[in-house]
C-alpha atoms as a PDB file:
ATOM      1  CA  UNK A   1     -36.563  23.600 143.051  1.00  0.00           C
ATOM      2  CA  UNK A   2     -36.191  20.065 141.451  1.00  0.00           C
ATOM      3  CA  UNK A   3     -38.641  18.532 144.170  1.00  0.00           C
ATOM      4  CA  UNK A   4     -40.933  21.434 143.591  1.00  0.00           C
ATOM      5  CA  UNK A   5     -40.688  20.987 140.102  1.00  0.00           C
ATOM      6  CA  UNK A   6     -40.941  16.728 140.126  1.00  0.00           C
ATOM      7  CA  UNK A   7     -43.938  16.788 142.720  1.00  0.00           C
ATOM      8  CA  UNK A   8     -45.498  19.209 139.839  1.00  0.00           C
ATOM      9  CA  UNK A   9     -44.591  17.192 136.787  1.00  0.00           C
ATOM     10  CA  UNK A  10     -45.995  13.594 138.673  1.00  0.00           C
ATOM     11  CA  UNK A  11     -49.226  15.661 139.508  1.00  0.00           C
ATOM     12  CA  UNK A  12     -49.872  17.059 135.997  1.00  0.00           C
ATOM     13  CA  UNK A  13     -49.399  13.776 134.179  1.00  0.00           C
ATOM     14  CA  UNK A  14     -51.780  12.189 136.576  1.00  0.00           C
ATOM     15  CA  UNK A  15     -54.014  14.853 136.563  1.00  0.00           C
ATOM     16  CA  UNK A  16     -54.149  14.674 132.599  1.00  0.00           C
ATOM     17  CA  UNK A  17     -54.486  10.792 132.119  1.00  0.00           C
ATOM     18  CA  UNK A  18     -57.240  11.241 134.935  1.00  0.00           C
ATOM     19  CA  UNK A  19     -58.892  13.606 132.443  1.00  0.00           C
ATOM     20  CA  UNK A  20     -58.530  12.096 129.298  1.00  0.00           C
ATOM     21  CA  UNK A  21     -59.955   8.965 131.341  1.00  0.00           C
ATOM     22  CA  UNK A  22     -62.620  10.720 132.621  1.00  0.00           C
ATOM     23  CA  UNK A  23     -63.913  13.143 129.510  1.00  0.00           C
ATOM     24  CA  UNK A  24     -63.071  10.197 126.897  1.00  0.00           C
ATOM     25  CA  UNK A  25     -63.387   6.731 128.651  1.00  0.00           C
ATOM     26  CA  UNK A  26     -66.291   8.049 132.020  1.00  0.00           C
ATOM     27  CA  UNK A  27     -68.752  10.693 130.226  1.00  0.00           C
ATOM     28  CA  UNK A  28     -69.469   8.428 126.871  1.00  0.00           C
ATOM     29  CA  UNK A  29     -70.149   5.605 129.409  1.00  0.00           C
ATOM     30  CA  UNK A  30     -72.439   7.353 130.590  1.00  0.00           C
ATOM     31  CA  UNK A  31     -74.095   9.639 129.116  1.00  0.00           C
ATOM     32  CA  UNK A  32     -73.766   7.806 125.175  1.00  0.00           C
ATOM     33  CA  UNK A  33     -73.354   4.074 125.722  1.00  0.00           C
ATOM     34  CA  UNK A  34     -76.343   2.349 127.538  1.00  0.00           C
ATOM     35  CA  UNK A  35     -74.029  -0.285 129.233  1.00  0.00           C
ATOM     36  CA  UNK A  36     -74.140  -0.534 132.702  1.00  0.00           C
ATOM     37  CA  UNK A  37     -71.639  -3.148 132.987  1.00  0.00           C
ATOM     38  CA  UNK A  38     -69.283  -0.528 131.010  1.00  0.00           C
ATOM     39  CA  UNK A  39     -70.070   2.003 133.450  1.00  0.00           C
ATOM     40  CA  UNK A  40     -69.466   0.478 136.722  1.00  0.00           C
ATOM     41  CA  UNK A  41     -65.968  -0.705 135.514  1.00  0.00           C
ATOM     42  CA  UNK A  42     -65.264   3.108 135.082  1.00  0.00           C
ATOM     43  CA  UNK A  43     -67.182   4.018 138.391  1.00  0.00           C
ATOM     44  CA  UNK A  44     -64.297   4.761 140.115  1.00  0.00           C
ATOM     45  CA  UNK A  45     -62.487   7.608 137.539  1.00  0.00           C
ATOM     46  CA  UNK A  46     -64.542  10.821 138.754  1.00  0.00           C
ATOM     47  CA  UNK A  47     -63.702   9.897 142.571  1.00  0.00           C
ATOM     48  CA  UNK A  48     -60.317   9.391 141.805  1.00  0.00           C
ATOM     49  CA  UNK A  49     -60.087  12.473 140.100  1.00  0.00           C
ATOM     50  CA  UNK A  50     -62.052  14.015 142.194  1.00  0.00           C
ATOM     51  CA  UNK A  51     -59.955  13.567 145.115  1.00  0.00           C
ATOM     52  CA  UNK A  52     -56.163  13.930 143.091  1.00  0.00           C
ATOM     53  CA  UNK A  53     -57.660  17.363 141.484  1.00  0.00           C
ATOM     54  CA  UNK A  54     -56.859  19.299 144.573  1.00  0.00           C
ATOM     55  CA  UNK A  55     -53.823  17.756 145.371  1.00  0.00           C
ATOM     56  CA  UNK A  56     -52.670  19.160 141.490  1.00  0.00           C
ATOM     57  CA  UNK A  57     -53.734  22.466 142.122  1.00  0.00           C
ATOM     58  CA  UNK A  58     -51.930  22.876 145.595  1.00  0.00           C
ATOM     59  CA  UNK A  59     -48.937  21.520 143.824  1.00  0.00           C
ATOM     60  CA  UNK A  60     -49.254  23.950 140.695  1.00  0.00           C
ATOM     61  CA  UNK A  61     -49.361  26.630 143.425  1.00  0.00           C
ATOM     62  CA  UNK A  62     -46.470  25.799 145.099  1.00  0.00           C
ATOM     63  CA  UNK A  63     -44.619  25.449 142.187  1.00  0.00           C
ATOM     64  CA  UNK A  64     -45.708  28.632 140.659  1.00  0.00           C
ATOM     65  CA  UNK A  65     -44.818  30.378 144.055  1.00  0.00           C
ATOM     66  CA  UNK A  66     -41.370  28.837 144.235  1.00  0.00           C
ATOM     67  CA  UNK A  67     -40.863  30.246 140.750  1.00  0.00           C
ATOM     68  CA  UNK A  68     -42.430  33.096 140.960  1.00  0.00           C
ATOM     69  CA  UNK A  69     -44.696  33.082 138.515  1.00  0.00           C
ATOM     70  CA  UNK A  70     -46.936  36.288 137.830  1.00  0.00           C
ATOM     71  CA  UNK A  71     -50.949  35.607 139.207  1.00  0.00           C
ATOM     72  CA  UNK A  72     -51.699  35.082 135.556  1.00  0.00           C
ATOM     73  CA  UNK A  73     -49.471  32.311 134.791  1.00  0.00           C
ATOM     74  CA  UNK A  74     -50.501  30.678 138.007  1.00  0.00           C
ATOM     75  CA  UNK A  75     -54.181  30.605 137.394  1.00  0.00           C
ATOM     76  CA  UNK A  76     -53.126  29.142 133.539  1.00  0.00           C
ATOM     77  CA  UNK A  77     -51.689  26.190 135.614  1.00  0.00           C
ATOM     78  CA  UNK A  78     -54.818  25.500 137.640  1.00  0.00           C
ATOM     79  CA  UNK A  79     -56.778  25.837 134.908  1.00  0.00           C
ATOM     80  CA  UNK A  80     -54.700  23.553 132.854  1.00  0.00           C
ATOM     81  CA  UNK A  81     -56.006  20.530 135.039  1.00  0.00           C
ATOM     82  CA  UNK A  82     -59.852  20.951 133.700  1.00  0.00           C
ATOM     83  CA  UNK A  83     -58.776  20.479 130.075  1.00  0.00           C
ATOM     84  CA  UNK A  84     -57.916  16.728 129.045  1.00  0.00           C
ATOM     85  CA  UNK A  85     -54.226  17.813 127.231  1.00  0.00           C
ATOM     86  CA  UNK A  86     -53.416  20.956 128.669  1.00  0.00           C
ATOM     87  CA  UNK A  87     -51.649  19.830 132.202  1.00  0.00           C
ATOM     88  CA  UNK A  88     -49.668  17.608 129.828  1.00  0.00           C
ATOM     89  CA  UNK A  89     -48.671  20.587 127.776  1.00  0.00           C
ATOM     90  CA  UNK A  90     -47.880  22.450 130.774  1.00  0.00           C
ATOM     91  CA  UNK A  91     -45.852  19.867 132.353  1.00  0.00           C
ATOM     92  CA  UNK A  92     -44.070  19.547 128.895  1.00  0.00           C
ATOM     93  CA  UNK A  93     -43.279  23.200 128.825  1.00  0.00           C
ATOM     94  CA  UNK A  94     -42.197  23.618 132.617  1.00  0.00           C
ATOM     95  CA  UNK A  95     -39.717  20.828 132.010  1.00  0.00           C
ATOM     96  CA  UNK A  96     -38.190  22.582 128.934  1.00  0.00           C
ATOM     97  CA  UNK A  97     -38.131  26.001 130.583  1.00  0.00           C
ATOM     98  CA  UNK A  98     -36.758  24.513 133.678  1.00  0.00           C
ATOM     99  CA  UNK A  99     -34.546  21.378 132.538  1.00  0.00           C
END
């Protein structure tokens, strides 16, 4: 359970920062700011996170699986990934349920 549950916890805080990166740091670029120098130094954040987002949601799965979480719960942690905070929340509250 402990690789299940670090493989999870590495994939939620990168899925998060990726998020908060993208929604706070790739959107205002550019759909606010009219900077294109801004922009293409923050190109790369939606492919990134484009590509990482289904690695976090296989991971979420597995981990839910191996701990036999109810469907519910499950779909909470692959939904957790769209929203900026909430994979860091989740992480945060896997690791005091299961630490």
């Amino acid at each position: 359970m402990s690789g299940v549950l670090m493989r999870f916890r590495v994939m939620a805080i990168i899925a998060g920062v990726l998020s908060l990166l993208l929604w706070f740091g790739y959107m205002p670029a550019k759909y606010l700011l009219d900077n294109p120098t801004l922009l293409d130094s923050v190109r790369w954040v939606p492919l990134v996170h484009g590509y990482l987002y289904p690695i976090y949601i296989l991971t979420a799965i597995q981990f839910a699986a191996v701990a036999r979480f109810p469907l519910r719960r499950m779909i909470g942690f692959i939904l957790a990934g769209t929203l900026p905070v909430a994979s860091l929340i989740a992480e945060r509250r896997v690791v005091k349920q299961y630490s």
